[in-house]
Each structure stands twice: as C-alpha cells, then as structure tokens.
C-alpha atoms as a PDB file:
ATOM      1  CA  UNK A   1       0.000   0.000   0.000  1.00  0.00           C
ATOM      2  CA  UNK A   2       1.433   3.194  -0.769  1.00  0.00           C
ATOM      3  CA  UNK A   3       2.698   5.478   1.833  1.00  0.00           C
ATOM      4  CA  UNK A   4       1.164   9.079   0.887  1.00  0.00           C
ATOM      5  CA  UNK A   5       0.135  11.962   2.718  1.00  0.00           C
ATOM      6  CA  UNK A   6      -2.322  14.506   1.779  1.00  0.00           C
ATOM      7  CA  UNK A   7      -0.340  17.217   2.777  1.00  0.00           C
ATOM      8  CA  UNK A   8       3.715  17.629   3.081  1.00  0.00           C
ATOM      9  CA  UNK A   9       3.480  19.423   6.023  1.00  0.00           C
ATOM     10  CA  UNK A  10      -0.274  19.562   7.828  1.00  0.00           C
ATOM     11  CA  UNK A  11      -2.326  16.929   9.058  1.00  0.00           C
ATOM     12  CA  UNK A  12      -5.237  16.578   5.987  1.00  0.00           C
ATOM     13  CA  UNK A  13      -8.455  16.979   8.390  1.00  0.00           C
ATOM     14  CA  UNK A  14      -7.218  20.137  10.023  1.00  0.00           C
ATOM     15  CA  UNK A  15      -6.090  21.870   6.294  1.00  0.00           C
ATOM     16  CA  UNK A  16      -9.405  20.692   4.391  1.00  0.00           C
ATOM     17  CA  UNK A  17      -7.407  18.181   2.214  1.00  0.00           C
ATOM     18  CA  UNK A  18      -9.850  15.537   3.233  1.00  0.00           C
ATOM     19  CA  UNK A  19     -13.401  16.715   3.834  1.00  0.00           C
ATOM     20  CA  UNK A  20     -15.281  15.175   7.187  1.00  0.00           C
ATOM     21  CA  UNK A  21     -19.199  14.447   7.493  1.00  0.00           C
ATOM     22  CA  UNK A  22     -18.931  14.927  11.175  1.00  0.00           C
ATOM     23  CA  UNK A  23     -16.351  17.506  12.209  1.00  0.00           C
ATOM     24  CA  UNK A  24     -17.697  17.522  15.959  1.00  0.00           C
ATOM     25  CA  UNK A  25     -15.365  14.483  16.479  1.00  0.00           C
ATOM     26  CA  UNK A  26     -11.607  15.047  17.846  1.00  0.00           C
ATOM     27  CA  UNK A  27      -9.203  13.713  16.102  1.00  0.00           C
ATOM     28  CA  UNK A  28      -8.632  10.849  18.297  1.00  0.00           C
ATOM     29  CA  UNK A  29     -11.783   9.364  17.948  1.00  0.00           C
ATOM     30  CA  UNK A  30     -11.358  10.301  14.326  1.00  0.00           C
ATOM     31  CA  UNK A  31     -11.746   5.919  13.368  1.00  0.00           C
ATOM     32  CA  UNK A  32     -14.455   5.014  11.056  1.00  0.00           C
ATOM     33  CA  UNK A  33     -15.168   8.330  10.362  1.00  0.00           C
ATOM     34  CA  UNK A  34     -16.388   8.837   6.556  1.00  0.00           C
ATOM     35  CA  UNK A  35     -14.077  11.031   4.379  1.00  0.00           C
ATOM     36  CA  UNK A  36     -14.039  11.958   0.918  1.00  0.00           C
ATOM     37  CA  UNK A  37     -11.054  13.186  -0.475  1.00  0.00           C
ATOM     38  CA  UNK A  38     -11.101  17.010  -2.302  1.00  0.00           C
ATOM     39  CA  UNK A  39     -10.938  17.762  -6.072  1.00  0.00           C
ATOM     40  CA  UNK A  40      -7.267  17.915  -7.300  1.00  0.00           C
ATOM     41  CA  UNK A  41      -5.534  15.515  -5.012  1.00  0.00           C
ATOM     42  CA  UNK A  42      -3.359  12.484  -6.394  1.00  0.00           C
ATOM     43  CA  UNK A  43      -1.168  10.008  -5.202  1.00  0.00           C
ATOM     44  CA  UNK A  44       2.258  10.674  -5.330  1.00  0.00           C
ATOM     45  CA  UNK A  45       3.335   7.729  -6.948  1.00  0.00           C
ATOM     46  CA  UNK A  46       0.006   7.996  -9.329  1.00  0.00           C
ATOM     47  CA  UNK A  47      -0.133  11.868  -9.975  1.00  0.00           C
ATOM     48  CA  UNK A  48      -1.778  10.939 -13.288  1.00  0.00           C
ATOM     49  CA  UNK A  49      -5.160   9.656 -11.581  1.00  0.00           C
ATOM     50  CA  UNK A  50      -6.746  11.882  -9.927  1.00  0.00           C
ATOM     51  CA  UNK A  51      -8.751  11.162  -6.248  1.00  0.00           C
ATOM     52  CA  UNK A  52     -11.033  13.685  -6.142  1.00  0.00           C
ATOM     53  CA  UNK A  53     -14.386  12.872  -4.676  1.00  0.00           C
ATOM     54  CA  UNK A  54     -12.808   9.082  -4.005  1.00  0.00           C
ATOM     55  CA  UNK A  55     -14.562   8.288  -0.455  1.00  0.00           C
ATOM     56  CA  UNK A  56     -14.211   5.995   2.301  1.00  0.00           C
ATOM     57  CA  UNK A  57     -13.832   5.417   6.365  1.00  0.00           C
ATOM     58  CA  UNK A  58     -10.949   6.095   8.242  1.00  0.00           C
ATOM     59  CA  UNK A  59      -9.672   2.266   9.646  1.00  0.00           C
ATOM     60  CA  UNK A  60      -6.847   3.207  11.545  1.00  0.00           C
ATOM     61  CA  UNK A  61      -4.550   6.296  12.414  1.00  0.00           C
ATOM     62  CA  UNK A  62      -0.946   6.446  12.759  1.00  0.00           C
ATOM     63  CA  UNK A  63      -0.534   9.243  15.650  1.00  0.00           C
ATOM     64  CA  UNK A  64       3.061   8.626  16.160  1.00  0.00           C
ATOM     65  CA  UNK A  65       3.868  10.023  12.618  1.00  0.00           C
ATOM     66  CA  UNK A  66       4.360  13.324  11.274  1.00  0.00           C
ATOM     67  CA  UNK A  67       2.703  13.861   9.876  1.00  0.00           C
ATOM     68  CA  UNK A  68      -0.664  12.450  11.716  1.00  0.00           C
ATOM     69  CA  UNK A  69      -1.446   9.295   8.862  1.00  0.00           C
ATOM     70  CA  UNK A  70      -4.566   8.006   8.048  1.00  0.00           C
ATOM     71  CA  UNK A  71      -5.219   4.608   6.388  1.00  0.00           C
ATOM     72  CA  UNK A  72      -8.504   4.863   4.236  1.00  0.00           C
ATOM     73  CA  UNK A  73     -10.728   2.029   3.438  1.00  0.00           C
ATOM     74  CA  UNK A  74     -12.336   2.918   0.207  1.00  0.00           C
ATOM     75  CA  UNK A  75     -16.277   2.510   0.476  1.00  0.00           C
ATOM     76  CA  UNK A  76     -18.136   0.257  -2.383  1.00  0.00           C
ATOM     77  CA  UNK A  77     -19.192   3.769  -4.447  1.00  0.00           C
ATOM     78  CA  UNK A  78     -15.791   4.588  -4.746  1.00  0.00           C
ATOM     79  CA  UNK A  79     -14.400   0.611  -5.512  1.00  0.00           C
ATOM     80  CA  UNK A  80     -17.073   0.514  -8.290  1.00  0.00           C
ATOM     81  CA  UNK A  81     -15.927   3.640 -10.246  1.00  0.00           C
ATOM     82  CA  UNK A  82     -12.430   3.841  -9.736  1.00  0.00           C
ATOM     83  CA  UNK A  83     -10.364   3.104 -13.028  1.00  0.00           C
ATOM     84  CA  UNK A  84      -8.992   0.103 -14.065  1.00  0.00           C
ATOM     85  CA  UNK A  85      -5.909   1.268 -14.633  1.00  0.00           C
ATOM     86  CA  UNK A  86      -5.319   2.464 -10.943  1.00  0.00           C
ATOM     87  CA  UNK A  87      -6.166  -1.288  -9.495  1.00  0.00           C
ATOM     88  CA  UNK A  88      -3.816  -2.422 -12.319  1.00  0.00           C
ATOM     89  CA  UNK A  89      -1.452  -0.361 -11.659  1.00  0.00           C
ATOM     90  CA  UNK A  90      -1.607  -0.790  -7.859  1.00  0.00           C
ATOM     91  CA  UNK A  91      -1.398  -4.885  -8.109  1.00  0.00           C
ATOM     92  CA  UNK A  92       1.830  -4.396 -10.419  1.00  0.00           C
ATOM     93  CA  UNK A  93       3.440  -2.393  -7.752  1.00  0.00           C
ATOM     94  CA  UNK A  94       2.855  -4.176  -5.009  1.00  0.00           C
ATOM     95  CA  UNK A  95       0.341  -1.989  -3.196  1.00  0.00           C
ATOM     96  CA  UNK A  96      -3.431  -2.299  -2.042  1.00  0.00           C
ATOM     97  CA  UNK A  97      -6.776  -0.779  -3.950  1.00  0.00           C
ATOM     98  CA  UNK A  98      -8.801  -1.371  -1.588  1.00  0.00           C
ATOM     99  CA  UNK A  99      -7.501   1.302   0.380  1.00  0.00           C
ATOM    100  CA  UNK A 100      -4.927   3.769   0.931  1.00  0.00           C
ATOM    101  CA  UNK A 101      -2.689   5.621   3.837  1.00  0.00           C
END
C-alpha cells in the first residue's frame, strides 16, 4: 500500500485536504469516520489519476507520525468507479486498492 500523505506538512483533516461528514469528532476518535477526499488531489506515486471525490472510512490512524497518517478504506461507491488502470497499476506495484494511507 502506498505510503502518501495529503499534505507535506499539515495533518489533511485540520487543512481541508480531506473533507469530514462529522467535524464535531476530535481527532482521536477520528476511526471510522467517513471522508471523501477534495478535487485535485493524487497520489504521489500515481499523480496521473486523480482522487477527487474518491470516499471511504478512516480504519486506523498512525498518531506517532508526522505527519498524523490516516489509512482509508475505500467505500463500495468509490471501488465501483475507480479506473482500471489504478487497481492495475496498484497490483503491479505491489500496493493495495482497496484502500490507501
């Protein structure tokens, strides 16, 4: 699974990178909380497909990183209608499509 962050510097739910449904939840209790990710973003090692809109839960957070990492389970919406070529591409590097951190 690719290592990526949404943001070089800030953590994505504080700078808007990622978009939450329910922003009266602290970070810390930030798991399984639906995200979708904002127009324009892309994967660093992928900068050709674009994420925008992609959506999913939060399955686990990685507080003892800078900076603060989320891993995102993709929800079915966003498995359906994702492109080929990025689960292709994903399986001949090595990484996961299913979700992303």
């Amino acid at each position: 699974m690719p290592k990526w962050s949404l943001s070089d510097h800030d953590d994505p739910l504080q700078t808007g990178e990622l978009s939450r449904r329910n922003t009266n939840v602290e970070d810390e209790k930030s798991r399984d909380r639906e995200v979708r990710v904002k127009t324009g973003v892309t994967l660093p090692d992928l900068p050709d497909i674009p994420l925008g809109n992609w959506a999913g839960t939060i399955s686990n957070i990685f507080v003892n990183q800078t900076p603060v990492t989320y891993e995102i389970k993709w929800n079915r919406r966003t498995l359906d209608g994702m492109p080929s070529i990025y689960r292709k591409r994903c399986e001949r590097d090595g990484y996961k499509w299913d979700s992303v951190w």
